[in-house]
Protein backbone atom coordinates (compact mmCIF):
# COMPACT_ATOMS: atom_id res chain seq x y z
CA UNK A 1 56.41 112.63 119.26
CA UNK A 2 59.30 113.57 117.22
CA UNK A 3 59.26 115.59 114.08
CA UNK A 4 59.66 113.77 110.41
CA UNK A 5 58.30 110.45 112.79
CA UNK A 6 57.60 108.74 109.31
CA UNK A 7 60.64 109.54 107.73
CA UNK A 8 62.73 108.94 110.32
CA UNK A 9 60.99 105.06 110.63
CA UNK A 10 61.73 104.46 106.93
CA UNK A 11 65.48 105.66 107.00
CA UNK A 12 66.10 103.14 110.20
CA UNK A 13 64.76 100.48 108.77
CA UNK A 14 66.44 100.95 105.61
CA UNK A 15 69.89 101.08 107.25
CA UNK A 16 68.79 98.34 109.14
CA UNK A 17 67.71 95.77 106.47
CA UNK A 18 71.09 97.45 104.02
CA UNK A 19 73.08 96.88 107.23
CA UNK A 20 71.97 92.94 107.84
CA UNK A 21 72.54 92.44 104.02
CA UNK A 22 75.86 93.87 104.10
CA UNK A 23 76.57 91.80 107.18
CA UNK A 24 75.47 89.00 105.97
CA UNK A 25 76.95 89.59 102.30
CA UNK A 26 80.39 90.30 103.82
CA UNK A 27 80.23 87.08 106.18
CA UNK A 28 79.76 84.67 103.45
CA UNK A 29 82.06 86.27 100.91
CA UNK A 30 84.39 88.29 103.08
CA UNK A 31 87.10 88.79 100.01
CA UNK A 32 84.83 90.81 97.92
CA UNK A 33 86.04 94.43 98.78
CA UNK A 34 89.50 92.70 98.11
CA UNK A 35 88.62 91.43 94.33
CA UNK A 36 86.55 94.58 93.80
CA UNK A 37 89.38 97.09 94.22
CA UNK A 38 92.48 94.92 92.86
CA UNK A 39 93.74 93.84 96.25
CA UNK A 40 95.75 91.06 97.46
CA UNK A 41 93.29 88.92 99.39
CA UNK A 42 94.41 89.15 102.91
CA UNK A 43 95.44 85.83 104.66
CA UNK A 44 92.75 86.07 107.29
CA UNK A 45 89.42 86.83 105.89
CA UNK A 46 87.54 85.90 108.99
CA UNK A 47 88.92 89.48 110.31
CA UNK A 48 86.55 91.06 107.25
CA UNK A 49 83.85 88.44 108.02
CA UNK A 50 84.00 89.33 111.58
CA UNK A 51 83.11 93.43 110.90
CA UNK A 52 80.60 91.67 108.44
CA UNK A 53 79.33 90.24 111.42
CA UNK A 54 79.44 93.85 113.41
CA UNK A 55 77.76 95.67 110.74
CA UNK A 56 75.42 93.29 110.70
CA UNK A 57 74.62 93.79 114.18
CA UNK A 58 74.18 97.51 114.14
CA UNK A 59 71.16 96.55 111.56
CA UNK A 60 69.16 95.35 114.60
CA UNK A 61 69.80 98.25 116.60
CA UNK A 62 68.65 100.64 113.64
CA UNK A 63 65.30 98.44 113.50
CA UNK A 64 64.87 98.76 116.74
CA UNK A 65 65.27 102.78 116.37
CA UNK A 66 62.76 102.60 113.70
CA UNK A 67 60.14 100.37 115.12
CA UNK A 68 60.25 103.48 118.33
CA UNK A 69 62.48 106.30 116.87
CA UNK A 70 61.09 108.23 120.38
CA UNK A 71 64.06 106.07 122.12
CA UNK A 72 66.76 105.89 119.87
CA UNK A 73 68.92 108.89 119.91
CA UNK A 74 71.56 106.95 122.04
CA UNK A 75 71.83 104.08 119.46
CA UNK A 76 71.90 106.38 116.34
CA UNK A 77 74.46 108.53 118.13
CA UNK A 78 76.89 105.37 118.21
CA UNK A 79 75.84 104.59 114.48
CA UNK A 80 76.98 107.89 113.33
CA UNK A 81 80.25 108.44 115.24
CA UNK A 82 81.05 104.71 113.78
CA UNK A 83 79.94 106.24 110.38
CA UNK A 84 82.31 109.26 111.31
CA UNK A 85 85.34 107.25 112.49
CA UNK A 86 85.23 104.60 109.53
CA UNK A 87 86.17 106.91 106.96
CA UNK A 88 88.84 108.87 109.02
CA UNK A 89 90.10 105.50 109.63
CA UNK A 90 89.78 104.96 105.70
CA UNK A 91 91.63 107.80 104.59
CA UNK A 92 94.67 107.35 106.49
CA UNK A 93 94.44 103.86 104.78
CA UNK A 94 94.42 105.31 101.54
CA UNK A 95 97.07 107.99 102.45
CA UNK A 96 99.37 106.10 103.61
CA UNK A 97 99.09 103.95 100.52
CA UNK A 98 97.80 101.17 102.15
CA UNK A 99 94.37 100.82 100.48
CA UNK A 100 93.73 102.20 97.12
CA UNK A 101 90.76 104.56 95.89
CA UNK A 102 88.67 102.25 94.64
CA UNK A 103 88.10 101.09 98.41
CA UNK A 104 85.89 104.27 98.36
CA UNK A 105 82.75 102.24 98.16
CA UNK A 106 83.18 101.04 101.94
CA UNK A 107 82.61 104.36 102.91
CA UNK A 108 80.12 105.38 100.76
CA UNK A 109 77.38 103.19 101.07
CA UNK A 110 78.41 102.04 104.60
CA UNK A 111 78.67 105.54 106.22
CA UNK A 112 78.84 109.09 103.83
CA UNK A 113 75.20 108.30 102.74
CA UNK A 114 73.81 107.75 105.68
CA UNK A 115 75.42 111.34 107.13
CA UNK A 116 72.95 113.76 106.82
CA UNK A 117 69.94 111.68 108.23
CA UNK A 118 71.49 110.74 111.08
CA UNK A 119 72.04 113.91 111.89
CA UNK A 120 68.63 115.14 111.18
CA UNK A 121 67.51 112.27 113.48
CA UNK A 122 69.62 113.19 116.16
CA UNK A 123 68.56 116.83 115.71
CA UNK A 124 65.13 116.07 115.32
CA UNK A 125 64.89 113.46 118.74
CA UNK A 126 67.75 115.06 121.48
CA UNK A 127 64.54 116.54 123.22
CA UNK A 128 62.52 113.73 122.87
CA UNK A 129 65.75 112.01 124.56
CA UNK A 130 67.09 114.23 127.06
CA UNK A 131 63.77 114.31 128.25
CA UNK A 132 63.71 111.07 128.95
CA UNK A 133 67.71 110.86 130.75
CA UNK A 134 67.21 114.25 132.76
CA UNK A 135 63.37 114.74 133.29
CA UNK A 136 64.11 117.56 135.97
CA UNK A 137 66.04 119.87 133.48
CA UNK A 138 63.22 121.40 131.58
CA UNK A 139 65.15 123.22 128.97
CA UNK A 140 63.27 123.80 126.12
């Protein structure tokens, strides 16, 4: 069993249930981040709906790593290198001009906050996991 079991359960489901409302939220209205920071609605909002629909998706896989955090490490390790990539890709939005400041609140609530307990997870379950990939390699 992993250490912080509990608390790790209640962060994964948490980003799972914020994740499906976010998904879900940004699927039916997908020009809200648009009104919200004072942007031109783009032409094609089904290209917002459709990361609605992505981020959505990850929800599942965070329930799924808090109904059995044991087996999970693989799944939050793609949820935080998303939640690493997203705001580099953000920034050199906003530095180049493209997006403006305000867009902040993508990155925020979709990936900053969820930062440090991810990485406690990951921290917290690698033996648990590469226990489970390698069982001959007892390093511990």
């Amino acid at each position: 069993m992993i250490a912080r079991r509990k608390f790790h359960r209640v962060v994964f489901f948490v980003a799972g249930i914020y994740n499906l409302g976010w998904g879900a939220f940004s699927v039916l209205d997908p020009q809200w981040l648009f009104r919200f920071a004072g942007m031109p609605p783009p032409n094609y909002p089904e290209i917002f709906a459709c990361l609605g629909m992505v981020v959505g998706l990850y929800g599942v896989l965070y329930l799924e790593v808090a109904r059995v955090p044991e087996h999970g490490w693989l799944l939050a390790a793609v949820g935080l290198l998303g939640k690493t990539l997203g705001p580099i890709g953000w920034l050199t939005l906003v530095l180049r001009g493209r997006w403006p400041i305000a867009t902040a609140v993508l990155c925020v609530t979709n990936d900053l906050i969820w930062w440090i307990p991810f990485g406690i997870y990951l921290y917290d379950s690698w033996w648990e996991y590469r226990s489970a990939v390698c069982p001959r390699l007892k390093l511990k």
